[in-house]
Protein backbone atom coordinates (compact mmCIF):
# COMPACT_ATOMS: atom_id res chain seq x y z
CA UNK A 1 15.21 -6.25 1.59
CA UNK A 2 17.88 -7.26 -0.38
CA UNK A 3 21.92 -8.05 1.28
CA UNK A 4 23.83 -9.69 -1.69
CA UNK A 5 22.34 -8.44 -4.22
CA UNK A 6 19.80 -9.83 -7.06
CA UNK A 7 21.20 -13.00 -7.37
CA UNK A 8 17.56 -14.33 -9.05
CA UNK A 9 16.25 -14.42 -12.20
CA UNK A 10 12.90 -14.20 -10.92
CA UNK A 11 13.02 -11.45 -8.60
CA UNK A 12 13.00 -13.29 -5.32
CA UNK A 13 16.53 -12.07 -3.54
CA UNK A 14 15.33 -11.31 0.03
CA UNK A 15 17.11 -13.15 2.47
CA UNK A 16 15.87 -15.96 5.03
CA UNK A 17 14.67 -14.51 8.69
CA UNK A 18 15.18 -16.49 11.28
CA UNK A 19 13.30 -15.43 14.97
CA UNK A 20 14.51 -17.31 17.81
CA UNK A 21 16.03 -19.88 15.83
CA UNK A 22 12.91 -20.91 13.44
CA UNK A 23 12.87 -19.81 10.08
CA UNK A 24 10.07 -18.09 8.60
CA UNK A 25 8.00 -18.52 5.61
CA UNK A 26 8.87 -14.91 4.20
CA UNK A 27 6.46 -15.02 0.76
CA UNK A 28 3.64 -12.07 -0.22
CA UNK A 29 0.70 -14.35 -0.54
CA UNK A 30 -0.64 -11.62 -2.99
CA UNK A 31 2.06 -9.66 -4.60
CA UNK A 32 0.21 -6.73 -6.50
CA UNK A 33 0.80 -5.77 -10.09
CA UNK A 34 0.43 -3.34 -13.08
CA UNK A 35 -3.43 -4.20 -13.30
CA UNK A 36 -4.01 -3.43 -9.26
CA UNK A 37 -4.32 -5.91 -6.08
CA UNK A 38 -3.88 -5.55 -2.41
CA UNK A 39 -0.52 -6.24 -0.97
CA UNK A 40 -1.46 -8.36 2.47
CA UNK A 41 2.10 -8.18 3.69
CA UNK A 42 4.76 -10.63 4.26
CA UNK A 43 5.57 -12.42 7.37
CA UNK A 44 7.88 -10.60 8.74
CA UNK A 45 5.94 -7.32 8.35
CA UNK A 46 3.61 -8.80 11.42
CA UNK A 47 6.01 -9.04 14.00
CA UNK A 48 5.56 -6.04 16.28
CA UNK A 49 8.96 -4.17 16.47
CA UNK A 50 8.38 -3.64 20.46
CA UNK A 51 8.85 -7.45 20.55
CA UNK A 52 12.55 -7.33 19.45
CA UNK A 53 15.55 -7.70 21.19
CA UNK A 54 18.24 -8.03 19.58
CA UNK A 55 18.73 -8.03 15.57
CA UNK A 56 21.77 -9.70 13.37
CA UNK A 57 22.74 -10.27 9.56
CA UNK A 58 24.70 -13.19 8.32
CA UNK A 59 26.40 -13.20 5.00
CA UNK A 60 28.61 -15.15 2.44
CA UNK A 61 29.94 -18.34 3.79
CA UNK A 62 28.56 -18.22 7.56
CA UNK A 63 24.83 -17.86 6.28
CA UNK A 64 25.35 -20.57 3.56
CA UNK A 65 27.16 -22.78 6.38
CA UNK A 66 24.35 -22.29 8.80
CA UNK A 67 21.49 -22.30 6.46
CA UNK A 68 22.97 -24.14 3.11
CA UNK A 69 20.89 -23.16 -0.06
CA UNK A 70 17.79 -20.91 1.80
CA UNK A 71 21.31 -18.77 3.09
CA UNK A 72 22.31 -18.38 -0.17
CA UNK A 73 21.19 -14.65 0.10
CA UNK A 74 21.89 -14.09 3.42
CA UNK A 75 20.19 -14.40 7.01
CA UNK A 76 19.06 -12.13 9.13
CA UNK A 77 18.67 -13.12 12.96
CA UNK A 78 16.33 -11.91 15.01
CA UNK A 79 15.64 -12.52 19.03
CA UNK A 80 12.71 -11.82 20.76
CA UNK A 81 12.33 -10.62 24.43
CA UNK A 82 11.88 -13.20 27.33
CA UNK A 83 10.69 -12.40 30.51
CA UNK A 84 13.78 -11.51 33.41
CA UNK A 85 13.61 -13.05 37.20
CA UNK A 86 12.43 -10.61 39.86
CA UNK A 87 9.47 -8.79 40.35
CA UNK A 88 6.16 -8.43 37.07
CA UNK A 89 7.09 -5.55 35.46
CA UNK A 90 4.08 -3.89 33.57
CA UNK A 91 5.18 -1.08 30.82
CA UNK A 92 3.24 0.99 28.09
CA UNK A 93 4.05 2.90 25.59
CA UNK A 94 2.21 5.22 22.79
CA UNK A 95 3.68 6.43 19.45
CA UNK A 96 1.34 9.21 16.94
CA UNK A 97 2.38 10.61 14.57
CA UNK A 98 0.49 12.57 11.58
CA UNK A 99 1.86 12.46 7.77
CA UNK A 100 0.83 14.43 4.30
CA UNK A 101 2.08 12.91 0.33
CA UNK A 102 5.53 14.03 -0.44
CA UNK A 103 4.77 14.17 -4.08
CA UNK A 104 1.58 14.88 -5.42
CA UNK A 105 0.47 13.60 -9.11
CA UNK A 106 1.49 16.31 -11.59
CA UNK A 107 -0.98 16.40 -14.38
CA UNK A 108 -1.39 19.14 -17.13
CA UNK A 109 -4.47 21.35 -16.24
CA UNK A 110 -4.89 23.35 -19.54
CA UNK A 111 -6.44 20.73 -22.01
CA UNK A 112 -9.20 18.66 -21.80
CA UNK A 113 -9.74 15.09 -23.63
CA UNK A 114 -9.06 14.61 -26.89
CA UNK A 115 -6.40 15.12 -29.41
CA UNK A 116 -4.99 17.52 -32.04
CA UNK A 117 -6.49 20.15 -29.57
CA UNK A 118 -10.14 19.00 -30.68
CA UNK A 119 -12.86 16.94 -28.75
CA UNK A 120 -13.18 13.15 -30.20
CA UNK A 121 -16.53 12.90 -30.47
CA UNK A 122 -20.19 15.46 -31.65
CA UNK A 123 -23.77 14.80 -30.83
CA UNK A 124 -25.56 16.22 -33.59
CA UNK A 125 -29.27 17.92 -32.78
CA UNK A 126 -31.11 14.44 -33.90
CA UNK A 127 -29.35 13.05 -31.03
CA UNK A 128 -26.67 10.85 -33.41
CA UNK A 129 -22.71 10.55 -32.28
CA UNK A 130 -20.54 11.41 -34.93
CA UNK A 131 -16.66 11.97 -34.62
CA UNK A 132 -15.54 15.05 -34.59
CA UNK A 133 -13.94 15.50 -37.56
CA UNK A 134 -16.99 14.61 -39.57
CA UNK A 135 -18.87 16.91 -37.69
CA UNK A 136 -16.04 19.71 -38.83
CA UNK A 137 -16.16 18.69 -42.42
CA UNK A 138 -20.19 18.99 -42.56
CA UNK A 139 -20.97 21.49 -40.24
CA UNK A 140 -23.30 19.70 -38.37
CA UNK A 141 -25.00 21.62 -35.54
CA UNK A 142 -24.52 20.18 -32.01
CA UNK A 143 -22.72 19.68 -28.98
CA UNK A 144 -18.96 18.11 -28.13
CA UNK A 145 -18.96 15.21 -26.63
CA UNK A 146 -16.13 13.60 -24.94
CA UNK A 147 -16.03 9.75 -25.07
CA UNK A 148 -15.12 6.86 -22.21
CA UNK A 149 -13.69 4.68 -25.10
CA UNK A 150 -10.10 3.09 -25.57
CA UNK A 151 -9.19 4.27 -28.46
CA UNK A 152 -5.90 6.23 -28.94
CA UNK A 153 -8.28 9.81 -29.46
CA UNK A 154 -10.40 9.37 -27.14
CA UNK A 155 -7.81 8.27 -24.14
CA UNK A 156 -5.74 11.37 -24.59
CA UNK A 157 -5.53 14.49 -22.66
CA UNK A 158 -4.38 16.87 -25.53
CA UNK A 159 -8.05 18.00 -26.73
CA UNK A 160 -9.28 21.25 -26.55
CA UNK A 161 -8.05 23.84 -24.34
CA UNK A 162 -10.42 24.15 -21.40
CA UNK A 163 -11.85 27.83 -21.47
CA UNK A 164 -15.63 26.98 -20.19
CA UNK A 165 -16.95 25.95 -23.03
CA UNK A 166 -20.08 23.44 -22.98
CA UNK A 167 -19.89 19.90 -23.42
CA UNK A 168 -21.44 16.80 -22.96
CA UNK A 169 -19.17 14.44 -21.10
CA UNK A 170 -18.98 10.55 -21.21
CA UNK A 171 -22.08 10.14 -18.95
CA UNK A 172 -24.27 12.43 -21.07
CA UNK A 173 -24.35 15.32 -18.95
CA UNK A 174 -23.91 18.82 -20.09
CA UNK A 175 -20.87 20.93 -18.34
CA UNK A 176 -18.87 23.71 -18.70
CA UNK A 177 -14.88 22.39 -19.50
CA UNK A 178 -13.03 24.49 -17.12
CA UNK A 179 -9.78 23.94 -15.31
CA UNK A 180 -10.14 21.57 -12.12
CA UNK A 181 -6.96 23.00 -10.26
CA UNK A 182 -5.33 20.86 -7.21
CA UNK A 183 -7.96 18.06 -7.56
CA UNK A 184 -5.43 15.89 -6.09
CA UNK A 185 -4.10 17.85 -3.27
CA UNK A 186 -8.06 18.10 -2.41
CA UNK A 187 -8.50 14.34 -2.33
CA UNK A 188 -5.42 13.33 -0.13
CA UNK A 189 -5.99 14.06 3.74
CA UNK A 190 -4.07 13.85 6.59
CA UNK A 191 -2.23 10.25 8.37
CA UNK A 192 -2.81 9.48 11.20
CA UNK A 193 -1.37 6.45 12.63
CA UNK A 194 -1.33 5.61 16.48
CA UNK A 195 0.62 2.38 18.12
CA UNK A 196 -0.09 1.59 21.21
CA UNK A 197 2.29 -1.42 23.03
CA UNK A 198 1.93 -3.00 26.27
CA UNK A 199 3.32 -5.97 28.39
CA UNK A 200 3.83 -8.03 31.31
CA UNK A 201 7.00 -9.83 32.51
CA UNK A 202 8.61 -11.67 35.63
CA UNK A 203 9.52 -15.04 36.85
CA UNK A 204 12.37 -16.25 38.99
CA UNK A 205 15.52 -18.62 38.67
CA UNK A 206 13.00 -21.70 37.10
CA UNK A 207 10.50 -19.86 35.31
CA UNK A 208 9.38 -16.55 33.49
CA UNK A 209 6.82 -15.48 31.12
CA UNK A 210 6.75 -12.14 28.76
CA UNK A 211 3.19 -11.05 27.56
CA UNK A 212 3.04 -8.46 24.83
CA UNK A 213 -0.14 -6.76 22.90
CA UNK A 214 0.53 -4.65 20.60
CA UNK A 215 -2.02 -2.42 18.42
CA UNK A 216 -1.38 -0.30 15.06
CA UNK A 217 -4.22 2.07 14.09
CA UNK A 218 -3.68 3.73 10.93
CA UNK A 219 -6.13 5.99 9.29
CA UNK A 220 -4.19 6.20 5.77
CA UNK A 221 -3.60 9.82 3.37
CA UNK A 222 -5.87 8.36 0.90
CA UNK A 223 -9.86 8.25 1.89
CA UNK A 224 -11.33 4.39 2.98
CA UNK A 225 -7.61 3.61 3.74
CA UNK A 226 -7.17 2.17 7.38
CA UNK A 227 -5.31 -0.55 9.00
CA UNK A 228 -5.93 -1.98 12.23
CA UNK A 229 -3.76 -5.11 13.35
CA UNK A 230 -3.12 -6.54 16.80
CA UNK A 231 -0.47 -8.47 18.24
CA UNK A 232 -0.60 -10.88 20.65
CA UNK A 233 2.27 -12.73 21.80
CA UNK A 234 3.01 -15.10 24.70
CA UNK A 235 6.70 -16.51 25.42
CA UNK A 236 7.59 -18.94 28.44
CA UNK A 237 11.40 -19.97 29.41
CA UNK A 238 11.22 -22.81 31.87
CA UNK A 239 14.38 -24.69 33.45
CA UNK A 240 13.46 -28.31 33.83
CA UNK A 241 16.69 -29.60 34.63
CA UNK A 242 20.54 -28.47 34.24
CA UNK A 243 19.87 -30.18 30.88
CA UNK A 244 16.85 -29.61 29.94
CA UNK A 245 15.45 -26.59 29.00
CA UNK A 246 12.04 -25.30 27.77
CA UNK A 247 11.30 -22.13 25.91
CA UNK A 248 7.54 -22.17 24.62
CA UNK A 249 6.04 -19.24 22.37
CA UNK A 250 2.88 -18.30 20.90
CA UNK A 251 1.63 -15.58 18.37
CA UNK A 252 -1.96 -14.36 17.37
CA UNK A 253 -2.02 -11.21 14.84
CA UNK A 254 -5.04 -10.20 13.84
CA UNK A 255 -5.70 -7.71 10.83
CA UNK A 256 -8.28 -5.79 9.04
CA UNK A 257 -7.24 -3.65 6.31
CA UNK A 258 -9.69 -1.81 3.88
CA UNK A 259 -8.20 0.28 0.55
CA UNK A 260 -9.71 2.40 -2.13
CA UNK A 261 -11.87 1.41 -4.48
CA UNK A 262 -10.70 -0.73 -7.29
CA UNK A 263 -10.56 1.19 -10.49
CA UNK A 264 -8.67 -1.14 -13.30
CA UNK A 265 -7.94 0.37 -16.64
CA UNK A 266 -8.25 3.55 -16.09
CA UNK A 267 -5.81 6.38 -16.62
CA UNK A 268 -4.40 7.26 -13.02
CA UNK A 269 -5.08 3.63 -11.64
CA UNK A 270 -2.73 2.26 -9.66
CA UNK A 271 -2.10 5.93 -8.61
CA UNK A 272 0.44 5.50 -6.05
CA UNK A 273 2.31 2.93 -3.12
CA UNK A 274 0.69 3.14 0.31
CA UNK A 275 3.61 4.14 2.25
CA UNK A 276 2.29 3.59 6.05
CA UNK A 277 3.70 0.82 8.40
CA UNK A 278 2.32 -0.94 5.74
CA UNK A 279 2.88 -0.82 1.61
CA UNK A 280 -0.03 -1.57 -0.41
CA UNK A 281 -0.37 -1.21 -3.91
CA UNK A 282 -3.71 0.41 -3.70
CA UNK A 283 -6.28 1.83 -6.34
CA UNK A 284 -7.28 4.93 -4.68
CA UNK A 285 -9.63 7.05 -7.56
CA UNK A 286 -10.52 7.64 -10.79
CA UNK A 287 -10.84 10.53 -12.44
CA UNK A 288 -13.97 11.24 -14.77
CA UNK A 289 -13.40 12.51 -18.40
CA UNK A 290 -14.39 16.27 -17.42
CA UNK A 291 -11.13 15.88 -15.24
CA UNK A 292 -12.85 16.12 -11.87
CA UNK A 293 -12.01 13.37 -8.83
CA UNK A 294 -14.32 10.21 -8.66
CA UNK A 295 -14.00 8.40 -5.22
């Protein structure tokens, strides 16, 4: 989240969160990056969203006045709930709610690996590799082969145009090179992501207590995706004395998340953001030089 602007030259423009008057340590422990990783959230990404009250942003002089230099790009406020005097009130709630990929990949389906509309690679009948333009020049007798190398030729999807021909692929086995439409829109599967919220709260004049527990349940849109956190939180407000006060609080969160397999260097990998509760830059498949969907 950014208020002011990007007013660093490092990237780092979010503003300081404050929650009920402590501020909090917003950094990603494990910011993912062009080569892959696992984004384990920030801190305020763990505070359960049934647990707020009220919400406010500071800006320009007031935050900097307030906060001095951690200010500098602006505060934002936020207030938890307490417990009220009268009677324990119990409540509940539920939230589900299913979700599909807005935007699928959009790869070209009409030529397979290669370049120049050729394959990069020929086994010749003694079993030898050759390129493929040495097996053109001497008419060697043979098969195609297509190549898992990283190489300029042999990383490129302009080869020959897929009409069933045979073919020995990367792994040595022999296939037919046909079109593999909606490989993608095969792979992705339904969200599903349940929250359930509950909590206790009373007291009187002196004394009251609030006790929340909160679970998220999220069964991503890309397979061996899930999240499962809980939320425990426990807040006490006690009036000692006209002036003395006490207002004690105490979190547990408690996460397991699981993503795709990693797949570095590879042409698709990272494929996408996770965009759930949670956003996790997340390796999610690979796809094989024949152009079918490795998981």
């Amino acid at each position: 989240m950014v208020i002011r602007g990007n007013n660093s030259l490092i990237g780092n423009s979010q503003p300081l969160y404050v929650v009920d008057g402590v501020p909090i340590d917003n950094q990603n422990i494990s910011a993912p990056n062009q080569s892959g990783g696992t984004d384990y959230g920030d801190g305020i990404s763990n505070i359960n969203s049934e647990d707020i009250e009220t919400m406010s942003i500071l800006k320009g002089p007031n935050a900097a006045a307030l906060y001095g230099q951690r200010g500098s790009n602006g505060v934002i406020l936020i207030t938890t709930k307490s417990g009220k005097a009268g009677k324990t009130r119990i409540s509940y709630s539920t939230d589900f709610s299913l979700g599909n990929g807005l935007v699928l990949p959009d790869f070209q389906n009409e030529y397979g690996q290669g370049l120049n509309g050729n394959f990069t690679h020929f086994r010749k009948s003694d079993g030898t590799i050759v390129s493929m333009s040495d097996a053109i020049k001497n008419n060697f007798t043979g098969t195609p082969k297509m190549s898992a190398g990283r190489d300029r030729t042999t990383r490129a999807s302009w080869g020959p145009k897929m009409e069933g021909q045979t073919y020995e692929d990367a792994y040595g086995n022999i296939l037919q090179l046909t079109p593999k439409p909606d490989t993608y829109e095969s792979f992705f599967q339904t969200e599903k992501q349940w929250v359930n919220n509950l909590s206790v709260d009373g007291g009187n004049e002196k004394i009251n207590y609030r006790f929340s527990y909160g679970n998220t349940d999220v069964k991503g849109y890309i397979p061996t995706n899930t999240l499962n956190r809980n939320n425990f939180s426990l807040r006490t407000q006690a009036k000692i004395t006209d002036q003395l006060h006490m207002d004690a609080k105490v979190n547990y969160i408690a996460q397991r998340e699981t993503t795709g397999p990693p797949c570095l260097m590879l042409p698709i990998t990272p494929l996408i953001y996770l965009s759930a509760s949670h956003e996790a830059w997340v390796t999610t498949s690979c796809r094989s030089i024949n152009g079918q969907l490795r998981k």
